[in-house]
N, C-alpha and C. Protein backbone atom coordinates (compact mmCIF):
# COMPACT_ATOMS: atom_id res chain seq x y z
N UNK A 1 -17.84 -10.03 1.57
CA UNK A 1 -17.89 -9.63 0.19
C UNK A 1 -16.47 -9.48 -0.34
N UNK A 2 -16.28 -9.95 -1.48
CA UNK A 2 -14.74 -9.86 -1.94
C UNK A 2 -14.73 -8.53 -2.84
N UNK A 3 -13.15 -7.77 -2.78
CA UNK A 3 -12.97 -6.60 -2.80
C UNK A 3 -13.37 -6.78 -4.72
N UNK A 4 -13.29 -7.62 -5.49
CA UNK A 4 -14.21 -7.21 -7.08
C UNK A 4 -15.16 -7.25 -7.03
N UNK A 5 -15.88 -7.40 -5.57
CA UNK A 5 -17.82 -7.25 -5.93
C UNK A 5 -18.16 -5.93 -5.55
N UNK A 6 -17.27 -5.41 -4.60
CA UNK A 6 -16.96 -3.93 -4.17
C UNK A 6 -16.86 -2.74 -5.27
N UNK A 7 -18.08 -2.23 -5.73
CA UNK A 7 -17.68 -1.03 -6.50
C UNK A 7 -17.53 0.26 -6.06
N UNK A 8 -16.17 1.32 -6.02
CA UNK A 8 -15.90 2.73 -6.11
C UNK A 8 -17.17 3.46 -5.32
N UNK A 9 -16.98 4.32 -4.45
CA UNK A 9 -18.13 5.00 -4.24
C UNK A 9 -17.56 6.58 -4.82
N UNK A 10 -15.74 6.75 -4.59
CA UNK A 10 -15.60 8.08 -5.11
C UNK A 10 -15.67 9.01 -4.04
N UNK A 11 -16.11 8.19 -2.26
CA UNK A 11 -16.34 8.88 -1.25
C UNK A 11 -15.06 8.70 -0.60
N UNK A 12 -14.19 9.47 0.23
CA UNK A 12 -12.92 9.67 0.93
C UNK A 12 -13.76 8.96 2.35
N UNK A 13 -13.09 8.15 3.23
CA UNK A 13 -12.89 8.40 4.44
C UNK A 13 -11.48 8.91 5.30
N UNK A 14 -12.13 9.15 5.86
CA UNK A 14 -10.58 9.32 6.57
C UNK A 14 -10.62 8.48 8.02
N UNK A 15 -9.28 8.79 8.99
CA UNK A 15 -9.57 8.17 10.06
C UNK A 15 -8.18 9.36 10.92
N UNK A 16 -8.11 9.31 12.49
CA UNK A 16 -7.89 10.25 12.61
C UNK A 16 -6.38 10.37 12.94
N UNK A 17 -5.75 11.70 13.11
CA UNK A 17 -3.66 11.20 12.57
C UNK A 17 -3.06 11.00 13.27
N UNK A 18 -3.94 10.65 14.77
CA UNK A 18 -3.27 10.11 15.78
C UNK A 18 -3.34 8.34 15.82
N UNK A 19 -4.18 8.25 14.97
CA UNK A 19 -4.69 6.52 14.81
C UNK A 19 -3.51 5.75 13.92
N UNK A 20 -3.59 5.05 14.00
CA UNK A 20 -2.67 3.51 13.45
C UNK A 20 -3.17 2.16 13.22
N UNK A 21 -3.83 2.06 11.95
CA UNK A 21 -3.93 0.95 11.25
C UNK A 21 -2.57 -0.43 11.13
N UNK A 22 -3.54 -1.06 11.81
CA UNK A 22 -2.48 -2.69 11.70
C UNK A 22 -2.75 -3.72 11.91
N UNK A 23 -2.50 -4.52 10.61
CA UNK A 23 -2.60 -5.57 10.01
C UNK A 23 -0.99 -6.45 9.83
N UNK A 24 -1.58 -8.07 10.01
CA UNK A 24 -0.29 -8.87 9.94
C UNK A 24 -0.82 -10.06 8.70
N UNK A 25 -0.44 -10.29 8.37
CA UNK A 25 -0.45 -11.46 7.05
C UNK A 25 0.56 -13.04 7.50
N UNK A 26 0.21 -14.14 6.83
CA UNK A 26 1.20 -15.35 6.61
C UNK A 26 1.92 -14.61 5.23
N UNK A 27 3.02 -15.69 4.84
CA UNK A 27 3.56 -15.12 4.10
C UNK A 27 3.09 -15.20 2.37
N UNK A 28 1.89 -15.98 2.49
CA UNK A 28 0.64 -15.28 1.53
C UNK A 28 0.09 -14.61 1.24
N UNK A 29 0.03 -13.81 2.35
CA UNK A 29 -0.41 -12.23 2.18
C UNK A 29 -2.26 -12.53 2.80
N UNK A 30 -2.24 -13.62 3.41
CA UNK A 30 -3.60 -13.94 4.12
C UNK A 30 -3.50 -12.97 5.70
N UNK A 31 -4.75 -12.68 5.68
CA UNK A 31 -4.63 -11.83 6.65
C UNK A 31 -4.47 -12.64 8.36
N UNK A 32 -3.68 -12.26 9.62
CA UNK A 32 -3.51 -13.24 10.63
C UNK A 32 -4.44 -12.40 11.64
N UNK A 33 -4.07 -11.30 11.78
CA UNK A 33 -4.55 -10.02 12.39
C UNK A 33 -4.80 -8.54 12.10
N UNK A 34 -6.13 -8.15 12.41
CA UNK A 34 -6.19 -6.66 12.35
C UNK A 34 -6.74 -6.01 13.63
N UNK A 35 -6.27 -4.69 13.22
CA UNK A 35 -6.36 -4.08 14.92
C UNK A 35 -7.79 -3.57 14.90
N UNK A 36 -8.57 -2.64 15.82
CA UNK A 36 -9.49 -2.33 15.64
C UNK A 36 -9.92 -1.11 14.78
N UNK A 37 -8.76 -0.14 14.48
CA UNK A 37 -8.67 0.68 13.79
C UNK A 37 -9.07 -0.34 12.14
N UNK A 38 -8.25 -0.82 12.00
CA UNK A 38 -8.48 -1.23 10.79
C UNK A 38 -9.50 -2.02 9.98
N UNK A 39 -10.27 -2.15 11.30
CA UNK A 39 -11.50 -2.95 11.09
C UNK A 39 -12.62 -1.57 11.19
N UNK A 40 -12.60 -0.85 11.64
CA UNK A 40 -13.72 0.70 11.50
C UNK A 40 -13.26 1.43 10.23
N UNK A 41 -12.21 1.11 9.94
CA UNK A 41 -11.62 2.05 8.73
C UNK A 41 -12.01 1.67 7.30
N UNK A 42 -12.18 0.23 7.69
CA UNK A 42 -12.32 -0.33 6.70
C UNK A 42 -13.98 -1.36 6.48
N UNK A 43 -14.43 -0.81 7.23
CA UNK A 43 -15.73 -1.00 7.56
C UNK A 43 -16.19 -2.93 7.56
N UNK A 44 -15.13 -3.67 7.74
CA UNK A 44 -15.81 -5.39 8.02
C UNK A 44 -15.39 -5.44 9.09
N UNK A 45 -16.14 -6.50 9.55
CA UNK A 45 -16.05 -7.50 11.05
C UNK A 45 -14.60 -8.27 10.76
N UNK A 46 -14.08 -8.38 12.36
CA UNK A 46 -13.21 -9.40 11.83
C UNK A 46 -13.25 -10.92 11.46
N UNK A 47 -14.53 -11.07 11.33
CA UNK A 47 -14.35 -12.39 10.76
C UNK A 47 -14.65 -12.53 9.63
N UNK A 48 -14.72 -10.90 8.75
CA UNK A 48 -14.82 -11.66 7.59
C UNK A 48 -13.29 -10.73 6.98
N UNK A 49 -12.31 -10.78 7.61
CA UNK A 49 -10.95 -10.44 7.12
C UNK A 49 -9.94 -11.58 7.36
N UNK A 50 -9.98 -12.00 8.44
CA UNK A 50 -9.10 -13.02 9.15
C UNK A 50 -9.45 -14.56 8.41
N UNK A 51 -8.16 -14.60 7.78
CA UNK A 51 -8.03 -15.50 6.78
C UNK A 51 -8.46 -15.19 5.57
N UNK A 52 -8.44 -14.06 5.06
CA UNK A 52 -8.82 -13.48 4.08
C UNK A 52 -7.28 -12.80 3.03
N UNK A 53 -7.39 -12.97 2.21
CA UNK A 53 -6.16 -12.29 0.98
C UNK A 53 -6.52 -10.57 1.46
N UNK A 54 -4.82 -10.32 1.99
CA UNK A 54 -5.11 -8.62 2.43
C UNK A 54 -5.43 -7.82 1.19
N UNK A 55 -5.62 -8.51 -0.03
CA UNK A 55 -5.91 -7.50 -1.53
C UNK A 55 -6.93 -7.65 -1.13
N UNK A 56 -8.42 -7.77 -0.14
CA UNK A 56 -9.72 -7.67 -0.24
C UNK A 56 -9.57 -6.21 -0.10
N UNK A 57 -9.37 -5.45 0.00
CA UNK A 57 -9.20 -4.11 0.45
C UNK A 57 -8.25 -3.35 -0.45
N UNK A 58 -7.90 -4.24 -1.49
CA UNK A 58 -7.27 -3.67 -3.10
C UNK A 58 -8.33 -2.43 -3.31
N UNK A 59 -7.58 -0.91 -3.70
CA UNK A 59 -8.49 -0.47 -4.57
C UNK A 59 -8.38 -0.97 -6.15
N UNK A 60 -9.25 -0.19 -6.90
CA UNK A 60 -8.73 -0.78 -8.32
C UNK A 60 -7.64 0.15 -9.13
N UNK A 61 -7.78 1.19 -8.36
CA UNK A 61 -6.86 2.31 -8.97
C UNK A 61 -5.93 2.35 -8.71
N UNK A 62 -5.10 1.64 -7.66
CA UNK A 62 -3.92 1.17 -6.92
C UNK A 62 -2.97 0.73 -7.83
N UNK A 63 -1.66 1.34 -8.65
CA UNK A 63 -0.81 0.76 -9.58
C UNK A 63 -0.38 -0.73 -9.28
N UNK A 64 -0.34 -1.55 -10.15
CA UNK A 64 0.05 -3.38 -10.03
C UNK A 64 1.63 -2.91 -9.60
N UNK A 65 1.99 -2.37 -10.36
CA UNK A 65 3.51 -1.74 -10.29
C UNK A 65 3.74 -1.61 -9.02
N UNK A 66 3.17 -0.95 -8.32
CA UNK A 66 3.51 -0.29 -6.89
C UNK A 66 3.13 -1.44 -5.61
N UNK A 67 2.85 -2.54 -6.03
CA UNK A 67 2.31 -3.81 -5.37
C UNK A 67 3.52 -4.54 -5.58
N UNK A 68 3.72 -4.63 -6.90
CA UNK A 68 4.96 -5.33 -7.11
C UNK A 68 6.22 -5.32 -6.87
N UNK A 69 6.44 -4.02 -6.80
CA UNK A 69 7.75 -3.27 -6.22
C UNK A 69 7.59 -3.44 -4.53
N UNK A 70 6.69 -3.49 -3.81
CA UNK A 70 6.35 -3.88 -2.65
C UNK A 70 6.47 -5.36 -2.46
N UNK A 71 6.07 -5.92 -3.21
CA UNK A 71 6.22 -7.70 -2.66
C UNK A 71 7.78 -7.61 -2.92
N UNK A 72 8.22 -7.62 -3.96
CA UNK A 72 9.84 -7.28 -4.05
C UNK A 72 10.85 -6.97 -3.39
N UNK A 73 10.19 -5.65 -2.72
CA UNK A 73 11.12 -5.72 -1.64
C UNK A 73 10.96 -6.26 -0.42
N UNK A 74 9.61 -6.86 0.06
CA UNK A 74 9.15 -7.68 1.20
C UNK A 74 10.23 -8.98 0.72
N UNK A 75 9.98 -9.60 -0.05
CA UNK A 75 10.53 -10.59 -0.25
C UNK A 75 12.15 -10.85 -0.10
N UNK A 76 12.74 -9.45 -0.68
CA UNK A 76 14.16 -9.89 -0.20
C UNK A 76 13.98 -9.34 1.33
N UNK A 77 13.37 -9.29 2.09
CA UNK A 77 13.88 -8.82 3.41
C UNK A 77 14.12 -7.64 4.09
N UNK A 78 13.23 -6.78 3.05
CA UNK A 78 13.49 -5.41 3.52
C UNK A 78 12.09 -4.97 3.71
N UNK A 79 12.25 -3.59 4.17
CA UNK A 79 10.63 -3.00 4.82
C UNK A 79 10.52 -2.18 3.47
N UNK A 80 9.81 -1.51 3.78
CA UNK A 80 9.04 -0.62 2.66
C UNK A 80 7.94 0.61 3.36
N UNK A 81 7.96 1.12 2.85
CA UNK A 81 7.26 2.60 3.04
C UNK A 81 6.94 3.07 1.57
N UNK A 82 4.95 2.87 1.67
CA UNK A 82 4.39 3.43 0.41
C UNK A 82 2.74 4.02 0.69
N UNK A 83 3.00 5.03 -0.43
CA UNK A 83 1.02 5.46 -0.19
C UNK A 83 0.34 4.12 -0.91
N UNK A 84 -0.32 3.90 -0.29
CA UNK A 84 -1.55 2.78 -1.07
C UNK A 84 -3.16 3.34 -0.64
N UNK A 85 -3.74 3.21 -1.34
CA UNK A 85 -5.14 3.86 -1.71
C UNK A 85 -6.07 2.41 -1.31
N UNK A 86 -7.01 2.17 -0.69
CA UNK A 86 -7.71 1.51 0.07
C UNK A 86 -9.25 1.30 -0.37
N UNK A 87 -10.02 0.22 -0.30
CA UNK A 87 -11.24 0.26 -0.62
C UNK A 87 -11.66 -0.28 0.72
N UNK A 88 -12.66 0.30 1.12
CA UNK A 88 -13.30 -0.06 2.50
C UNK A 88 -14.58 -1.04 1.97
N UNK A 89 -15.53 -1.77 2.22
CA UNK A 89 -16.30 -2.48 2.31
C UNK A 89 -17.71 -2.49 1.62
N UNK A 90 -17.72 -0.63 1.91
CA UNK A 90 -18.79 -0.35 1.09
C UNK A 90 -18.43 0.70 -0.26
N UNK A 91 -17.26 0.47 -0.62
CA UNK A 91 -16.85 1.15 -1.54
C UNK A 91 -16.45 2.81 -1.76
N UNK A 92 -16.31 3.20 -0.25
CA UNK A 92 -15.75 4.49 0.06
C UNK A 92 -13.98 3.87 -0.13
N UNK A 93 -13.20 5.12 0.16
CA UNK A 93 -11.48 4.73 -0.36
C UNK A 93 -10.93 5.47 0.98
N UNK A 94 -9.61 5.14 1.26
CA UNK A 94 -8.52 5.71 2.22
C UNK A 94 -7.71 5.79 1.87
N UNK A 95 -7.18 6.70 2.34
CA UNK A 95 -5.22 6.76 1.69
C UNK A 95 -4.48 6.70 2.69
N UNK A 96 -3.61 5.70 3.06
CA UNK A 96 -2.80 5.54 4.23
C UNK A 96 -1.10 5.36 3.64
N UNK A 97 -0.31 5.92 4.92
CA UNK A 97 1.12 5.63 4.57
C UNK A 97 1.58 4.71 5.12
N UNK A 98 1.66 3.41 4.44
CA UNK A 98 2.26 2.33 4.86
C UNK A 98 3.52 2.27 5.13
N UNK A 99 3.96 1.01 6.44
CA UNK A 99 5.31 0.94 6.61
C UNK A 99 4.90 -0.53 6.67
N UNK A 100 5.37 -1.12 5.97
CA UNK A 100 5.44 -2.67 5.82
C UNK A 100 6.96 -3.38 5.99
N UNK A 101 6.45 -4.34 7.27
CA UNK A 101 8.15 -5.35 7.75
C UNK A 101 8.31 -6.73 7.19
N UNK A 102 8.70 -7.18 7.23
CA UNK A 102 8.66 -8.92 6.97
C UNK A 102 8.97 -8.95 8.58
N UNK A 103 8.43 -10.25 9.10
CA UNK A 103 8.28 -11.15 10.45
C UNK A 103 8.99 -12.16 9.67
N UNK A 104 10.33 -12.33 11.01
CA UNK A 104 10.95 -13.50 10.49
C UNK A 104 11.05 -14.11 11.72
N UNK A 105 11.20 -15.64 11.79
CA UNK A 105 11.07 -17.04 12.79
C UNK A 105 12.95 -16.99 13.30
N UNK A 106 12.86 -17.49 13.92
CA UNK A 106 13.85 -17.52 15.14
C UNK A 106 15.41 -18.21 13.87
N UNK A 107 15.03 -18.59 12.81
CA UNK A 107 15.87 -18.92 11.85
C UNK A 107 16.06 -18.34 10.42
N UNK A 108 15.55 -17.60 10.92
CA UNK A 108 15.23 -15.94 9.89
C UNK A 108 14.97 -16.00 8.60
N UNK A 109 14.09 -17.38 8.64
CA UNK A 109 13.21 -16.99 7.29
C UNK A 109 12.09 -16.16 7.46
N UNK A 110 11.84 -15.78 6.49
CA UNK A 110 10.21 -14.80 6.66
C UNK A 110 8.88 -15.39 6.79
N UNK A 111 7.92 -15.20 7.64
CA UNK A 111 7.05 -16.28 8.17
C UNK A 111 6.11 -15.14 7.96
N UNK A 112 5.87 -13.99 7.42
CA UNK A 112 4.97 -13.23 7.55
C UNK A 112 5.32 -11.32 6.82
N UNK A 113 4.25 -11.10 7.25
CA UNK A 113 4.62 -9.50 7.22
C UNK A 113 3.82 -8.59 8.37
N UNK A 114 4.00 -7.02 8.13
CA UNK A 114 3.40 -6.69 9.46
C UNK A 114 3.44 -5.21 9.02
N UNK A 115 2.03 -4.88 8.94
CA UNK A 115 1.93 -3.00 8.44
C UNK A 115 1.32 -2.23 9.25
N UNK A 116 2.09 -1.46 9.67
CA UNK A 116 1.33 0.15 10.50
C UNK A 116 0.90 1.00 9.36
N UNK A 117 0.04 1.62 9.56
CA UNK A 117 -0.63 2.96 8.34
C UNK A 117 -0.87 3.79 8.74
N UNK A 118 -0.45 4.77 8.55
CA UNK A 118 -1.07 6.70 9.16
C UNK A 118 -1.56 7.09 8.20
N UNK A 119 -2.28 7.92 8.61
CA UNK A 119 -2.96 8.89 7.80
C UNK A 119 -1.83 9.72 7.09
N UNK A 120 -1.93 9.75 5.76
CA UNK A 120 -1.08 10.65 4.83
C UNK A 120 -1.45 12.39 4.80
N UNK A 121 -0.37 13.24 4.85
CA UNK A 121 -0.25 14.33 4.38
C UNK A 121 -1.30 14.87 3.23
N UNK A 122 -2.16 15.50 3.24
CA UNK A 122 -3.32 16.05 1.89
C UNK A 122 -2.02 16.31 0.34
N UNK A 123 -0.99 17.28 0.44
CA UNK A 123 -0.01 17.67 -0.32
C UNK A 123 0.45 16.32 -1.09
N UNK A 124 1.01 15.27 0.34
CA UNK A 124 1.32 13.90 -0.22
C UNK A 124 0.10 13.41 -1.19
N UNK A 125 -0.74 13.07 -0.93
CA UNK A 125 -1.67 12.28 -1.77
C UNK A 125 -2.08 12.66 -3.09
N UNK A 126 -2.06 14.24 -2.67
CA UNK A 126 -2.15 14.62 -4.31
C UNK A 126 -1.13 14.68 -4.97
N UNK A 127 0.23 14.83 -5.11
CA UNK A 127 1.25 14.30 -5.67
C UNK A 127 1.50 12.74 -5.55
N UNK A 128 0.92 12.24 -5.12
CA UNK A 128 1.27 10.98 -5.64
C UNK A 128 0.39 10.45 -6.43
N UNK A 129 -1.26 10.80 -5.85
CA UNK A 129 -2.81 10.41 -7.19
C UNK A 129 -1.94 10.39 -8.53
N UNK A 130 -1.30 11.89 -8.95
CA UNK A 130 -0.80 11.75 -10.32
C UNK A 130 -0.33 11.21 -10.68
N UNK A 131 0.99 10.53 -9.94
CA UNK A 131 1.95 9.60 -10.46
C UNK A 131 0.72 8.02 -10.95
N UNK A 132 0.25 7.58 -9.90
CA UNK A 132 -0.81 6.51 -9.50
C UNK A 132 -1.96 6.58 -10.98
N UNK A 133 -2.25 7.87 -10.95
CA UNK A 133 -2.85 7.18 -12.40
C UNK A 133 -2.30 7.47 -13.41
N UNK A 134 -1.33 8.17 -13.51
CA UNK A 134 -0.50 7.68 -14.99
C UNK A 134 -0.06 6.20 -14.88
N UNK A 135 0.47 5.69 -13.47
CA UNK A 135 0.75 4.30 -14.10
C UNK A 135 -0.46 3.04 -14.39
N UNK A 136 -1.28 3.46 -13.62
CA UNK A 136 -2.78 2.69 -14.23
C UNK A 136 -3.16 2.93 -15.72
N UNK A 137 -3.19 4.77 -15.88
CA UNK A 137 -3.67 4.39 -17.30
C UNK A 137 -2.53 3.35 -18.44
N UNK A 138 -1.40 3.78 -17.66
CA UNK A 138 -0.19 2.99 -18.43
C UNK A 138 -0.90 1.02 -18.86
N UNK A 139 -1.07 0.87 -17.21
CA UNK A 139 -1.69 -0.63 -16.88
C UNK A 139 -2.78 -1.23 -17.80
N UNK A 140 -4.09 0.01 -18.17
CA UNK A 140 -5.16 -0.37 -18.47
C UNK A 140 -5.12 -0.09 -20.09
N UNK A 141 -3.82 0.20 -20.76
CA UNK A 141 -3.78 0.25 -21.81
C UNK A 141 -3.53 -0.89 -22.59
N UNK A 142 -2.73 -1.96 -22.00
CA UNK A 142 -2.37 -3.13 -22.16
C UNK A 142 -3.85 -4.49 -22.46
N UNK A 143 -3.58 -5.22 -23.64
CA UNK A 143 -4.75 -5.94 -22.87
C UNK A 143 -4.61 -7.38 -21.99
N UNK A 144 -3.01 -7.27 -22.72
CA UNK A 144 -2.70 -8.48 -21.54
C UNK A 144 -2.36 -7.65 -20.26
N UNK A 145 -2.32 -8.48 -18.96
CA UNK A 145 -1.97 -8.18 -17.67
C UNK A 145 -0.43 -7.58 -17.61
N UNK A 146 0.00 -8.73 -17.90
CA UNK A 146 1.57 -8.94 -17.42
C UNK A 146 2.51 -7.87 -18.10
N UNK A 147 1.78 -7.33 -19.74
CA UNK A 147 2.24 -6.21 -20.36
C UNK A 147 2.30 -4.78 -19.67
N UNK A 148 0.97 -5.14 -19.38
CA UNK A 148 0.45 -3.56 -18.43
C UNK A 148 1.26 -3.28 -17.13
N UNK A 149 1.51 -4.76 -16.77
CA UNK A 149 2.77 -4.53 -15.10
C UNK A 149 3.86 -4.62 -15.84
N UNK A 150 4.07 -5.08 -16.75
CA UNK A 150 6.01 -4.67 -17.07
C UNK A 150 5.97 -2.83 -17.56
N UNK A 151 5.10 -2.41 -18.47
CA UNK A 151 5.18 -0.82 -19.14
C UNK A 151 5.18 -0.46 -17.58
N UNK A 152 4.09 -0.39 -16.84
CA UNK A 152 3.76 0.72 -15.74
C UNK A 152 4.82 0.54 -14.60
N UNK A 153 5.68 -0.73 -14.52
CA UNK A 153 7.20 -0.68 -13.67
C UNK A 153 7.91 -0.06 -14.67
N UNK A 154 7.94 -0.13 -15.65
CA UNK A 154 8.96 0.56 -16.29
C UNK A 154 9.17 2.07 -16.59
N UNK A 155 7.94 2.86 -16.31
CA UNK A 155 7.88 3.89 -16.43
C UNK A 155 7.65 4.99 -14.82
N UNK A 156 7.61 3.71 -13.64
CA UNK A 156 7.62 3.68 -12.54
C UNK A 156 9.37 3.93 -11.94
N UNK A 157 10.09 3.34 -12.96
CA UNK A 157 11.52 2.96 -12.55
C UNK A 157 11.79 4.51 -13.18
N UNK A 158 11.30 4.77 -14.77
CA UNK A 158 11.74 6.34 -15.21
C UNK A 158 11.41 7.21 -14.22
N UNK A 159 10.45 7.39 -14.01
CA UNK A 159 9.95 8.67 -12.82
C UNK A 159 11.55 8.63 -11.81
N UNK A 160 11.29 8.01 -11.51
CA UNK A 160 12.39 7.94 -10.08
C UNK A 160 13.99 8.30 -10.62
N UNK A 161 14.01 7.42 -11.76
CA UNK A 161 15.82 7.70 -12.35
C UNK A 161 15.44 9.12 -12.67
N UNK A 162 14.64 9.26 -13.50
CA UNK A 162 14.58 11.38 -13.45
C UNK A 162 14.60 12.11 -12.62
N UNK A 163 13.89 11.77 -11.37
CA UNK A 163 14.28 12.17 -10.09
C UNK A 163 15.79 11.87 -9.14
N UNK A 164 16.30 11.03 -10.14
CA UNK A 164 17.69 10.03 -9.07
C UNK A 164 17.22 10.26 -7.33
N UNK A 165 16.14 9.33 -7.72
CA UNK A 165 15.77 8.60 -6.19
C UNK A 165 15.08 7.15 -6.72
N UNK A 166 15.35 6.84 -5.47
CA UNK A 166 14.31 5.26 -5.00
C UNK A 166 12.76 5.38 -5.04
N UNK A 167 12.58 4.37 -4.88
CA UNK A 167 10.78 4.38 -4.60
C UNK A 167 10.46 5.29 -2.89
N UNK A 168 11.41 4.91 -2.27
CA UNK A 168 11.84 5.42 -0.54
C UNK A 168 11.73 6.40 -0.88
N UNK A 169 12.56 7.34 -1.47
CA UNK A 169 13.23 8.33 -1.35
C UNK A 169 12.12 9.43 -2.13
N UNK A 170 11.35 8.55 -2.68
CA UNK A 170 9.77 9.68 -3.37
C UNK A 170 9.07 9.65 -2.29
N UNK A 171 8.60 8.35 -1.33
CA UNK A 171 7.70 8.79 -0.84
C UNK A 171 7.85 9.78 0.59
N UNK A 172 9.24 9.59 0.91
CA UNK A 172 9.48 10.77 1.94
C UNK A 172 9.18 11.94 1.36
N UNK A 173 10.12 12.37 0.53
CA UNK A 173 9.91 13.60 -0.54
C UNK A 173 8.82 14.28 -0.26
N UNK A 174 7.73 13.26 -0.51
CA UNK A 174 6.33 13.95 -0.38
C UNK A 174 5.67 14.40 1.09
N UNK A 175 6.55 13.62 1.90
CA UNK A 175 5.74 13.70 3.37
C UNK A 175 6.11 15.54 4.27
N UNK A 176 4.99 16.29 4.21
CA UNK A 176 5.25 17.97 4.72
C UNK A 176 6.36 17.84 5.69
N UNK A 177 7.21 18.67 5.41
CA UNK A 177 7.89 18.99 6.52
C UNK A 177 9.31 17.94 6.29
N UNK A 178 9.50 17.29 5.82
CA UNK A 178 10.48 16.51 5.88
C UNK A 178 11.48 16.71 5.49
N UNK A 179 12.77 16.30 6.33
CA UNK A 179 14.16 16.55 6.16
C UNK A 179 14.80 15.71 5.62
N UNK A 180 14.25 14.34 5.93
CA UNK A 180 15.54 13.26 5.83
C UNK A 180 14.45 12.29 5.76
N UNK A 181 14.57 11.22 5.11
CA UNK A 181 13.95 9.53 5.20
C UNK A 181 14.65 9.12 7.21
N UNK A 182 13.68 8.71 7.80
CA UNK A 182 13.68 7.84 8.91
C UNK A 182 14.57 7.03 9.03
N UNK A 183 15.53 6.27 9.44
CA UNK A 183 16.64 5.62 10.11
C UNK A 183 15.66 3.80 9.92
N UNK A 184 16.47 2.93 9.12
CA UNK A 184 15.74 1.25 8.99
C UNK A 184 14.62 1.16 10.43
N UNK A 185 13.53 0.52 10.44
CA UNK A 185 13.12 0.42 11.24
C UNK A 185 12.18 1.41 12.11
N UNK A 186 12.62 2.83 11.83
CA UNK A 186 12.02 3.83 13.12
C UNK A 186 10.61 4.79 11.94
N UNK A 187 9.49 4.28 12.41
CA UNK A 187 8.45 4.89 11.65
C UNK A 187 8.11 6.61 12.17
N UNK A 188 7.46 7.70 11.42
CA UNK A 188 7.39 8.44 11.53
C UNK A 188 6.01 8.43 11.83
């Protein structure tokens, strides 16, 4: 079933905070591999993910903005660390903290990507829900697309300059207990 025939149930799952969701993509964003976590979490078989666009598992409430700023920085070559909000199969949701890499070939172009997900902080998620639907309602005010992703980056980019931080540097912010953003590479 593709993730627009999938409607909202409004039901949370969770999964547990010792677990680790992971998924690998081509550099289409087609799915290559998922682990088994991510296949219970997300309630399909793997054969109906593998070779599948990893947006099947788009929620709808998920800012375009916050996708975009993610391919962005996948694309130049850097990792990323973000909350993304999840639609499972039968229309229950997850909130996981992504750490997303680019996979690069022995000549270091990028041939892929590659995401671990933990379970997020309760504190985290609800400070970030807010941000997340102000920039949707921002999104869904638009009736073209491309309007709704330029306002909701743009008011995505304000949040942060008012804060004088990065997109990084919010989502540590939010994570309990935290001192410092993680060192390139070393996930928390």
């Amino acid at each position: 079933m593709r993730a627009s025939q999938v409607r909202p149930t409004g039901r949370e799952r969770l999964f547990g905070a010792d677990e680790i969701i992971v998924s690998k993509t081509d550099r289409e964003g087609i799915i290559t591999y998922a682990n088994e976590v991510f296949l219970r979490v997300s309630g399909y078989a793997e054969a109906d993910v593998i070779g599948q666009p990893h947006s099947l598992i788009r929620h709808p409430d998920m800012p375009r903005a916050v996708f975009q700023l993610m391919w962005d920085t996948l694309h130049a070559g850097r990792e990323i660390f973000a909350y993304v909000v999840n639609l499972a199969a039968d229309g229950d949701h997850y909130w996981v903290l992504a750490h997303v890499t680019p996979s690069f070939d022995a000549q270091g172009q990028i041939v892929g990507y590659h995401s671990n997900r933990r379970l997020p902080d309760r504190p985290a998620i609800a400070a970030v829900s807010d941000l997340y639907r102000d920039l949707r309602a921002i999104e869904r005010r638009h009736d073209r697309s491309p309007d709704g992703l330029a306002a909701s980056t743009e008011r995505l980019h304000d949040v942060l300059a008012s804060q004088g931080s990065t997109y990084d540097d919010y989502v540590w912010s939010q994570v309990s207990g935290a001192n410092s953003r993680p060192a390139a590479g070393v996930s928390r």
